[in-house]
PDB file of N, CA and C in Angstrom:
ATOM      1  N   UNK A   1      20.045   9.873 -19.849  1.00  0.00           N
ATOM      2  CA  UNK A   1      19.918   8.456 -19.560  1.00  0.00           C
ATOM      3  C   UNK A   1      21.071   7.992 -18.668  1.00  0.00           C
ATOM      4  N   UNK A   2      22.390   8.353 -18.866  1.00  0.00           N
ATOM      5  CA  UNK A   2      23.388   7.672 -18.649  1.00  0.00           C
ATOM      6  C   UNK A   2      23.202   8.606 -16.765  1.00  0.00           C
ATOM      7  N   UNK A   3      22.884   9.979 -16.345  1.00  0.00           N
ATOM      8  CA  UNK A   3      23.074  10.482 -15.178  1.00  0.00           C
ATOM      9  C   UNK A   3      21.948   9.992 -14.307  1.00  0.00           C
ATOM     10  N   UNK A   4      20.990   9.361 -15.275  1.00  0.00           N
ATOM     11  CA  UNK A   4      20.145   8.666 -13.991  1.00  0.00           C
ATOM     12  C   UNK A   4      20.399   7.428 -13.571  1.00  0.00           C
ATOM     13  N   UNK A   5      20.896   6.260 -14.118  1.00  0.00           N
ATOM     14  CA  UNK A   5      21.613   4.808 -14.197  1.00  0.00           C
ATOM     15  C   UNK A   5      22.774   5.350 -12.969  1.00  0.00           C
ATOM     16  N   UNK A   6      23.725   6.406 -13.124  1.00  0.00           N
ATOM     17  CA  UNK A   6      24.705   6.708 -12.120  1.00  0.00           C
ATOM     18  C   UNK A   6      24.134   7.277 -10.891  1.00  0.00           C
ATOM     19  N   UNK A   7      22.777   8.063 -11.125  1.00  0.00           N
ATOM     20  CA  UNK A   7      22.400   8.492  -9.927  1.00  0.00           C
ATOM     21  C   UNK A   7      21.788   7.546  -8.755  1.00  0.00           C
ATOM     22  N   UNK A   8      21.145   6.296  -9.920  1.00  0.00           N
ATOM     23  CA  UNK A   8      20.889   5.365  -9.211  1.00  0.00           C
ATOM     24  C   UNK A   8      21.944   4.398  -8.774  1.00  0.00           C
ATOM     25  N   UNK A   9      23.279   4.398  -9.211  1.00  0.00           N
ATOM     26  CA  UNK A   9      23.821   3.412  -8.186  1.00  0.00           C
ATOM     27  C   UNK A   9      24.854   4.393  -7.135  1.00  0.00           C
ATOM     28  N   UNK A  10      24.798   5.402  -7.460  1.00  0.00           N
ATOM     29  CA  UNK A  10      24.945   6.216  -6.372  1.00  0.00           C
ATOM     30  C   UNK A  10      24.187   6.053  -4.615  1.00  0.00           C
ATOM     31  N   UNK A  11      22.783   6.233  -5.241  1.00  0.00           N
ATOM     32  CA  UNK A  11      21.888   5.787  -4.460  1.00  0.00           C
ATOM     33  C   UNK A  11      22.143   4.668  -3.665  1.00  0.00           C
ATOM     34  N   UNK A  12      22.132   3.432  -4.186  1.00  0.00           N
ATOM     35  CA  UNK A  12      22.108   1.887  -4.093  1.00  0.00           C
ATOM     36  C   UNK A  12      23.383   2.380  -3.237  1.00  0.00           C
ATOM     37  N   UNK A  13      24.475   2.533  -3.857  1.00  0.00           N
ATOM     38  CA  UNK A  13      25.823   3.012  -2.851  1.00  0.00           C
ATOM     39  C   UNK A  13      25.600   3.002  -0.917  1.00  0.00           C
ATOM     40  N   UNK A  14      24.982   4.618  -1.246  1.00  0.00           N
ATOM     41  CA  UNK A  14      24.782   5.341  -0.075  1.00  0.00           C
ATOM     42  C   UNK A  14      24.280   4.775   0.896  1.00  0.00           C
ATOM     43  N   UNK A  15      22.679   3.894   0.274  1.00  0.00           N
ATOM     44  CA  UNK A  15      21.774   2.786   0.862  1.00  0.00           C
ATOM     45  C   UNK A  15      22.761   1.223   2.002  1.00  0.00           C
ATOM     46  N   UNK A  16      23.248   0.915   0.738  1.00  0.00           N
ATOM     47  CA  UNK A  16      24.524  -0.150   1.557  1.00  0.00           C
ATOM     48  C   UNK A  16      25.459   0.685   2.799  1.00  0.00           C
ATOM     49  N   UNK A  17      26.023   1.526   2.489  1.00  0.00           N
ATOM     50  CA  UNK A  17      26.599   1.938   3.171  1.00  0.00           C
ATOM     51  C   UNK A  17      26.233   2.558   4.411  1.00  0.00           C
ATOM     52  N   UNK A  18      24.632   3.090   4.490  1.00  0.00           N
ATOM     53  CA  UNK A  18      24.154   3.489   5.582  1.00  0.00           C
ATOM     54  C   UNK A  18      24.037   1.896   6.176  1.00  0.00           C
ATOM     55  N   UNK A  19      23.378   1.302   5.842  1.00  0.00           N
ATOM     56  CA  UNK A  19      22.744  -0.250   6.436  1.00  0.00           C
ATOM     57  C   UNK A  19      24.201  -0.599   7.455  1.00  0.00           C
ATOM     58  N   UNK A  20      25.428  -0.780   6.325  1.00  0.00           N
ATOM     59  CA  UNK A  20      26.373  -1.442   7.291  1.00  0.00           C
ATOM     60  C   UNK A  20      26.863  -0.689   8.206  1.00  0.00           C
ATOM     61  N   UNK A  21      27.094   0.968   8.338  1.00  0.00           N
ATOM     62  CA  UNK A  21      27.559   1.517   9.454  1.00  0.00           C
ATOM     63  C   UNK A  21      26.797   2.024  10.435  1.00  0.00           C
ATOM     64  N   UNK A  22      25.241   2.093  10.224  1.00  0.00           N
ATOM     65  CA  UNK A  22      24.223   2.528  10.823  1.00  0.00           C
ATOM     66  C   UNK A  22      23.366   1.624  10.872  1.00  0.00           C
ATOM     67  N   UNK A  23      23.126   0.693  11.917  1.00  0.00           N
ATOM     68  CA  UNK A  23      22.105  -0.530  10.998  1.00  0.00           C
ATOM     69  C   UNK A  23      21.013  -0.369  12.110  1.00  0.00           C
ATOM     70  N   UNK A  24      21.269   0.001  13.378  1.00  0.00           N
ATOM     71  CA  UNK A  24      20.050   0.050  14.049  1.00  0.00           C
ATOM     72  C   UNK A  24      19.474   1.473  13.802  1.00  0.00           C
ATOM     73  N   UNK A  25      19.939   2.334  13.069  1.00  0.00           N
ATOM     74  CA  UNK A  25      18.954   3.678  12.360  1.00  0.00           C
ATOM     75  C   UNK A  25      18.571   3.316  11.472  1.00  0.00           C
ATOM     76  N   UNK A  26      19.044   2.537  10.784  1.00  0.00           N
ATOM     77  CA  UNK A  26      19.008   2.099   9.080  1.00  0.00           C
ATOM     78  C   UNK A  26      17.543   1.316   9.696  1.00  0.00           C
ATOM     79  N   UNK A  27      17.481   0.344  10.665  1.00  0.00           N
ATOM     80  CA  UNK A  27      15.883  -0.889  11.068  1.00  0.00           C
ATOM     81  C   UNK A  27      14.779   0.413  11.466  1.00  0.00           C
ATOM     82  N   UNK A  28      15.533   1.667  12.133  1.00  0.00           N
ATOM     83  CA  UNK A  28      14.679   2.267  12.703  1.00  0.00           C
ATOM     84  C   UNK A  28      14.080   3.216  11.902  1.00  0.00           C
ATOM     85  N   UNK A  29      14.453   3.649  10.535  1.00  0.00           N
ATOM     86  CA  UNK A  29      13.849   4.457   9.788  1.00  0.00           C
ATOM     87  C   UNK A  29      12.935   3.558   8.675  1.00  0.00           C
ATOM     88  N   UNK A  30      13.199   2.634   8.606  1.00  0.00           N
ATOM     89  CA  UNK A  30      12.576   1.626   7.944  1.00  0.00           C
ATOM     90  C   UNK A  30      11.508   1.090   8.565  1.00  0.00           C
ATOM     91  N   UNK A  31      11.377   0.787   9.744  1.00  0.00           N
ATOM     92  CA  UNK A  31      10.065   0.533  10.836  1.00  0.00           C
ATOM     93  C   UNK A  31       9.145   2.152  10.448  1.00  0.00           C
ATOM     94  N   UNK A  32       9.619   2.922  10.532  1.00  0.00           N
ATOM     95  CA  UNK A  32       9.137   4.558  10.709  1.00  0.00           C
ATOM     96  C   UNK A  32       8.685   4.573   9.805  1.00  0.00           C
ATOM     97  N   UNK A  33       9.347   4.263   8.088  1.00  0.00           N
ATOM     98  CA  UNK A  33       8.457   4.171   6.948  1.00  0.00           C
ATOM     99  C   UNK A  33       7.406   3.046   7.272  1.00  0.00           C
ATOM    100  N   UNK A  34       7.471   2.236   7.620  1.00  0.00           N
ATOM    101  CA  UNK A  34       6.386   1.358   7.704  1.00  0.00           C
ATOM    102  C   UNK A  34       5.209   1.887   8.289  1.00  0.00           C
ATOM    103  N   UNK A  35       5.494   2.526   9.962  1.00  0.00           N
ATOM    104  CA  UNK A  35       4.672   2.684  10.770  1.00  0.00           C
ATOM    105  C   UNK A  35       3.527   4.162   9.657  1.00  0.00           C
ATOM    106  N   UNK A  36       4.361   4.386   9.097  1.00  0.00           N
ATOM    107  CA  UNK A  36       3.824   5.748   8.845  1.00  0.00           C
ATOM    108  C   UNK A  36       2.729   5.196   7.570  1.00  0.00           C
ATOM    109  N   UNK A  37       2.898   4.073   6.497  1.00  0.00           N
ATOM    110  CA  UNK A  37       2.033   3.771   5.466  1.00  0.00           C
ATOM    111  C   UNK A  37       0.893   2.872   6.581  1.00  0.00           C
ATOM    112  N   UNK A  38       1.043   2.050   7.578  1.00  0.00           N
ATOM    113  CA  UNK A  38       0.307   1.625   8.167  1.00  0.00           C
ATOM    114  C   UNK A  38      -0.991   2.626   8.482  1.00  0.00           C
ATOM    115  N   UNK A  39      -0.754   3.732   9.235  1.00  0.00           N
ATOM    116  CA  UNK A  39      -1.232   4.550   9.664  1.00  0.00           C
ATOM    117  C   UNK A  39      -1.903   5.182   8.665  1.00  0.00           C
ATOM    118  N   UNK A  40      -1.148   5.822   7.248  1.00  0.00           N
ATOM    119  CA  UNK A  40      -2.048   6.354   6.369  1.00  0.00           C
ATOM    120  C   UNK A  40      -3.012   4.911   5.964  1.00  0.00           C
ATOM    121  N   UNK A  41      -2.557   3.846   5.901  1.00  0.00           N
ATOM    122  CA  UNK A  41      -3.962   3.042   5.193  1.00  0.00           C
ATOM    123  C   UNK A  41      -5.011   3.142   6.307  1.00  0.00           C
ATOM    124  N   UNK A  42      -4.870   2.929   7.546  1.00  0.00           N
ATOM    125  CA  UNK A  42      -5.683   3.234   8.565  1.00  0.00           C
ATOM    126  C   UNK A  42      -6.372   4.182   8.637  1.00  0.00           C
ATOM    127  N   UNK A  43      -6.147   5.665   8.464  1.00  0.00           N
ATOM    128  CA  UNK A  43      -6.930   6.637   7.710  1.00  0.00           C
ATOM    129  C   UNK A  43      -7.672   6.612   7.168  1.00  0.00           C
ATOM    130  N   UNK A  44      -7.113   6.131   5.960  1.00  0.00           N
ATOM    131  CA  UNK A  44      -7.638   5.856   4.564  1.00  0.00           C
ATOM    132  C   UNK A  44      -9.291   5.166   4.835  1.00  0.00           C
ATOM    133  N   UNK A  45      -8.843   4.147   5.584  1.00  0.00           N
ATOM    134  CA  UNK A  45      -9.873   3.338   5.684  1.00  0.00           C
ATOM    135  C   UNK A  45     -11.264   3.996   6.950  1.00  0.00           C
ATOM    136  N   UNK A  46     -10.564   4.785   7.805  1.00  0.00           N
ATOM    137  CA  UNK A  46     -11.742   5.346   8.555  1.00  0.00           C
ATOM    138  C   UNK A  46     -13.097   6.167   7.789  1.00  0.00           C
ATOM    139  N   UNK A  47     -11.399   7.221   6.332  1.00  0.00           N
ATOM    140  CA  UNK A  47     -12.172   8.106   6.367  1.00  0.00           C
ATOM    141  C   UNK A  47     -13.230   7.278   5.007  1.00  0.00           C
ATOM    142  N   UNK A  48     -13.352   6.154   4.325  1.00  0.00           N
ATOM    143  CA  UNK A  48     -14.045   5.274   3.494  1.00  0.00           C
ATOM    144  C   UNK A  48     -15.259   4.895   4.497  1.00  0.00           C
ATOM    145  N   UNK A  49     -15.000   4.698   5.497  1.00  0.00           N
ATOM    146  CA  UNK A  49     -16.158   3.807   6.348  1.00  0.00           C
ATOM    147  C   UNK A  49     -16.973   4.755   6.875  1.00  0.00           C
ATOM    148  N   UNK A  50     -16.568   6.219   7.061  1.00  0.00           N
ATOM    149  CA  UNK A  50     -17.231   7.280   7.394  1.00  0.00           C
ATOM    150  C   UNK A  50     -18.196   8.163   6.202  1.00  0.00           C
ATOM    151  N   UNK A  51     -17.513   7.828   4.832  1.00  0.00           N
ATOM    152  CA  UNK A  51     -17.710   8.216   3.895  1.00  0.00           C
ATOM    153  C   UNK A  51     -19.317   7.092   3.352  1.00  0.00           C
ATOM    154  N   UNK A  52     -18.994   6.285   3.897  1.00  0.00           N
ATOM    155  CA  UNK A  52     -20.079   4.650   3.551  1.00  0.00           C
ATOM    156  C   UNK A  52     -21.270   4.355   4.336  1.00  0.00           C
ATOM    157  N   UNK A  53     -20.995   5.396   5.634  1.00  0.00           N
ATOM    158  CA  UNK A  53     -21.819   4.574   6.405  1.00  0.00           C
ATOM    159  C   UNK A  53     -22.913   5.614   6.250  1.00  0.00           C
TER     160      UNK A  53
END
């Protein structure tokens, strides 16, 4: 219990610390996660409408 509570503010740590010294990689990997769930729902949804029609 107690090494996952530390692993997580470890985490949280690392997270801040990338943002403030890296912040236009920090927007740009964060756009990249985005772009990338966009795209799988877009999928998602072809392969439903292909599956439907």
């Amino acid at each position: 219990m107690q090494v996952k509570k530390v692993a997580t503010y470890v985490l949280v740590a690392f997270v801040i610390f990338y943002l403030f010294t890296r912040p236009a990689q920090a927007a740009s990997a964060v756009n990249g996660v985005f772009d990338g769930i966009v795209h799988g729902a877009n999928q998602l949804a072809v392969f439903f409408t292909n599956v439907l029609a």
